[in-house]
Protein backbone atom coordinates (compact mmCIF):
# COMPACT_ATOMS: atom_id res chain seq x y z
CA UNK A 1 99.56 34.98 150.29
CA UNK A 2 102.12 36.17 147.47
CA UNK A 3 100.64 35.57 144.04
CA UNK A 4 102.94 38.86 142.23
CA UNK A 5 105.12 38.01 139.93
CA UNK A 6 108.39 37.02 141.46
CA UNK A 7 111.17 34.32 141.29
CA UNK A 8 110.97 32.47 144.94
CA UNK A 9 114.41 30.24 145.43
CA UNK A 10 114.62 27.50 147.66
CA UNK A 11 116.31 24.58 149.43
CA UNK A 12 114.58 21.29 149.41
CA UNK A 13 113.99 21.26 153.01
CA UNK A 14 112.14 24.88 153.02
CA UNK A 15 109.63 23.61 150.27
CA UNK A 16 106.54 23.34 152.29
CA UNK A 17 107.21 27.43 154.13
CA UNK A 18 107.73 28.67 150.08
CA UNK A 19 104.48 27.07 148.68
CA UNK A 20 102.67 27.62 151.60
CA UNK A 21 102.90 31.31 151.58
CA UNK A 22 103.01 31.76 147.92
CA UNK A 23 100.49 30.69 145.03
CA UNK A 24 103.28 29.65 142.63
CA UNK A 25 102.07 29.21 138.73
CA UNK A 26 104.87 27.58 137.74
CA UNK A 27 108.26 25.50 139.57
CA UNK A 28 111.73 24.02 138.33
CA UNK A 29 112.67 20.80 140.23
CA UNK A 30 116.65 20.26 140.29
CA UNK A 31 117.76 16.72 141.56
CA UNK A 32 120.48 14.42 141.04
CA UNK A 33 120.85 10.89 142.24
CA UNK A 34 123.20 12.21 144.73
CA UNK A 35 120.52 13.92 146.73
CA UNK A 36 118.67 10.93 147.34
CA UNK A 37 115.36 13.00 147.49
CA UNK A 38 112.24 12.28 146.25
CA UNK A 39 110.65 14.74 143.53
CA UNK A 40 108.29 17.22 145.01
CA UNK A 41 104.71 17.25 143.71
CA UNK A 42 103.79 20.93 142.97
CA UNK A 43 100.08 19.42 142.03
CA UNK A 44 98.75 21.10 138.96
CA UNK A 45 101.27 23.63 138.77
CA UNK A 46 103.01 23.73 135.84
CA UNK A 47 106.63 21.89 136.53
CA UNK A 48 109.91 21.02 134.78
CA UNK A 49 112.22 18.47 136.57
CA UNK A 50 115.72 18.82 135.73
CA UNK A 51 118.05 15.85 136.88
CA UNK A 52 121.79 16.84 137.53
CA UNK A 53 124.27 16.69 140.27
CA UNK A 54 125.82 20.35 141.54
CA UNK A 55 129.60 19.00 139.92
CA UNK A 56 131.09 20.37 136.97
CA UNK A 57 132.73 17.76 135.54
CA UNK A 58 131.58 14.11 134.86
CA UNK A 59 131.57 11.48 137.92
CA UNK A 60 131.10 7.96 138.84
CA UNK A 61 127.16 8.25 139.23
CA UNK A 62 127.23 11.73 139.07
CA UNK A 63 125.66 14.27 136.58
CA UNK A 64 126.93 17.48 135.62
CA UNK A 65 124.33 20.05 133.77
CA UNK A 66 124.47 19.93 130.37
CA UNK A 67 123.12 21.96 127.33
CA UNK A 68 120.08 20.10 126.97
CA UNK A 69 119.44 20.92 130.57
CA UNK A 70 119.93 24.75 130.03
CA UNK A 71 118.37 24.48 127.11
CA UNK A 72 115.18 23.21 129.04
CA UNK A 73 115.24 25.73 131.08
CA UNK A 74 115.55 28.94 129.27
CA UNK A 75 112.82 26.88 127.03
CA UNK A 76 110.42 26.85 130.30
CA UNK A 77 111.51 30.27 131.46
CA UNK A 78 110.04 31.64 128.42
CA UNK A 79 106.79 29.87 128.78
CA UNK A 80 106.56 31.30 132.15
CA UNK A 81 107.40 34.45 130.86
CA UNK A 82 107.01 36.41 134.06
CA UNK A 83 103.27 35.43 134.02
CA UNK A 84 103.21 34.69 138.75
CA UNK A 85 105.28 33.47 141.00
CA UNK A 86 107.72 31.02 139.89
CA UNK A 87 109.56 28.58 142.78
CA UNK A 88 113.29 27.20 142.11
CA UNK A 89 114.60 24.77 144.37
CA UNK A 90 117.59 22.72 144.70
CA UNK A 91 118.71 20.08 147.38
CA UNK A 92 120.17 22.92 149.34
CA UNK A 93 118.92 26.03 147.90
CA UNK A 94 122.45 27.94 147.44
CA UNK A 95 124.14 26.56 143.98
CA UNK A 96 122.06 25.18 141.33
CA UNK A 97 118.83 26.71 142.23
CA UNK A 98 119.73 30.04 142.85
CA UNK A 99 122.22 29.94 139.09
CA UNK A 100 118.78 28.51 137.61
CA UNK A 101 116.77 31.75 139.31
CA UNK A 102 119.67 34.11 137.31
CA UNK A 103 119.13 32.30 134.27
CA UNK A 104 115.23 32.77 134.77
CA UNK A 105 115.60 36.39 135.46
CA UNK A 106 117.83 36.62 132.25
CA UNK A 107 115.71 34.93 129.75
CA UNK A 108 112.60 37.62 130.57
CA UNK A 109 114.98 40.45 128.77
CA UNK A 110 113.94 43.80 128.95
CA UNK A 111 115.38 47.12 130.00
CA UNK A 112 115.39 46.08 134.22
CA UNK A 113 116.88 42.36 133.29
CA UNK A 114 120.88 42.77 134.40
CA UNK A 115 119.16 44.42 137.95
CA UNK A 116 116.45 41.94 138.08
CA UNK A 117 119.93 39.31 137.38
CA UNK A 118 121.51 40.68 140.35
CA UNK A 119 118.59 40.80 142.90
CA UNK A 120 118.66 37.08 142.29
CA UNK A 121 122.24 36.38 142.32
CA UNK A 122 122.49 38.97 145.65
CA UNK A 123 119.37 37.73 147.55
CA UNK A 124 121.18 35.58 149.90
CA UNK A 125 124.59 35.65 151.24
CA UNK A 126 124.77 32.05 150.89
CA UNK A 127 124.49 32.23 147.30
CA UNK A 128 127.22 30.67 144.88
CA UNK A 129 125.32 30.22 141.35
CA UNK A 130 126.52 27.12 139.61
CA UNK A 131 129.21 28.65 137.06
CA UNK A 132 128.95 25.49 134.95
CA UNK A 133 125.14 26.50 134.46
CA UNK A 134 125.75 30.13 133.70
CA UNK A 135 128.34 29.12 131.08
CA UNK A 136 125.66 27.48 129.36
CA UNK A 137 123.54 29.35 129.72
CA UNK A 138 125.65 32.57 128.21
CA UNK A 139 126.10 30.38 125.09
CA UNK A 140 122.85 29.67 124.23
CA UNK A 141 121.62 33.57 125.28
CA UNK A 142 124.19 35.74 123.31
CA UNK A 143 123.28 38.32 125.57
CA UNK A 144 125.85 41.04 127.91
CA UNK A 145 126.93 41.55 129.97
CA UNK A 146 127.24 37.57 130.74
CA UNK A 147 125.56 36.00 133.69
CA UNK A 148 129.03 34.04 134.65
CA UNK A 149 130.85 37.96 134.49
CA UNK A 150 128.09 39.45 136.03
CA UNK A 151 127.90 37.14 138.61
CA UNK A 152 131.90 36.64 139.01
CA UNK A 153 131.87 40.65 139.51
CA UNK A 154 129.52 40.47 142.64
CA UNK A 155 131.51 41.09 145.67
CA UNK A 156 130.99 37.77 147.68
CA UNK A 157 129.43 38.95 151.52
CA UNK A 158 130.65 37.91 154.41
CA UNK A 159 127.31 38.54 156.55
CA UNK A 160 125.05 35.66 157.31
CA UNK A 161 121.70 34.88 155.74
CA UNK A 162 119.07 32.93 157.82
CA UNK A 163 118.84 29.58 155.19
CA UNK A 164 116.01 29.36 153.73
CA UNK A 165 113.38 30.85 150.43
CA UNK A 166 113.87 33.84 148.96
CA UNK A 167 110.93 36.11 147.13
CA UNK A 168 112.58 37.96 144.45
CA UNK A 169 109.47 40.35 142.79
CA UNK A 170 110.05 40.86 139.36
CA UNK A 171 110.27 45.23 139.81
CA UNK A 172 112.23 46.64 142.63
CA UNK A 173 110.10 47.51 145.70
CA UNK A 174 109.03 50.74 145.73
């Protein structure tokens, strides 16, 4: 059982494999009506639910994020402050989640926070953090290097990842 501190990513469908092997403290929802999935219930953990579609712009039914959404987050990030394991998931675990996870890492500052950034923005090949979020998110941060340079700088793999959670710990390996 994983109870380190660590940012755990995940898509919907790998929910059950990420709580099960990890004794998360805290966990950030992200649905939009488009994914026609219910809201997971974390039980007494402590949970924000953010509802938003991974667009960019305004749609018919759709959601983009918006500030109040990043604000939320970097809000809840800062409660959680690095305290356990915290689980981010997303409908499928490679946009919105994993730009949420860099924001996470962000918000916890600190001389290791741009490599803590990039394990999270790096830990699958699959990843493609929501730009829309990161832009936000740099506005409301005033920190550099940016997340949405940082992450735009990140050389995009061409190797496969096996889909599913990620466990990020908060200080490299050793």
């Amino acid at each position: 059982m994983i109870d380190c501190p660590s940012i755990i990513v995940s898509p919907y469908q790998f929910l059950q494999r990420a709580t099960s092997r990890t004794r998360v403290t805290h966990a950030v929802s992200i649905l939009g009506e488009g994914d026609r999935l219910d809201w997971p219930n974390f039980g007494p953990v402590a949970t924000l639910r953010l509802r938003f579609d991974d667009i960019h712009a305004p749609a018919r039914g759709w959601v983009p994020p918006q500030p109040e959404h990043i604000t939320e987050l970097i809000e809840f990030g800062r409660l959680w402050a690095g305290s356990g394991p915290i689980l981010i998931h997303c409908r499928a675990g490679s946009s919105r989640s994993p730009a949420a996870a860099t924001i996470v890492a962000a918000v916890l500052g600190g001389p290791a926070s741009d490599d803590l950034v990039w394990w999270v923005a790096t830990a699958k090949a699959y990843y493609r953090p929501h730009r829309g979020m990161l832009a936000l998110a740099d506005r409301m941060l005033n920190r550099r290097p940016l997340l949405s340079e940082l992450v735009q700088s990140l050389s995009l793999s061409a190797s496969t990842d096996t889909w599913g959670p990620a466990w990020i710990p908060l200080e490299e390996p050793t």
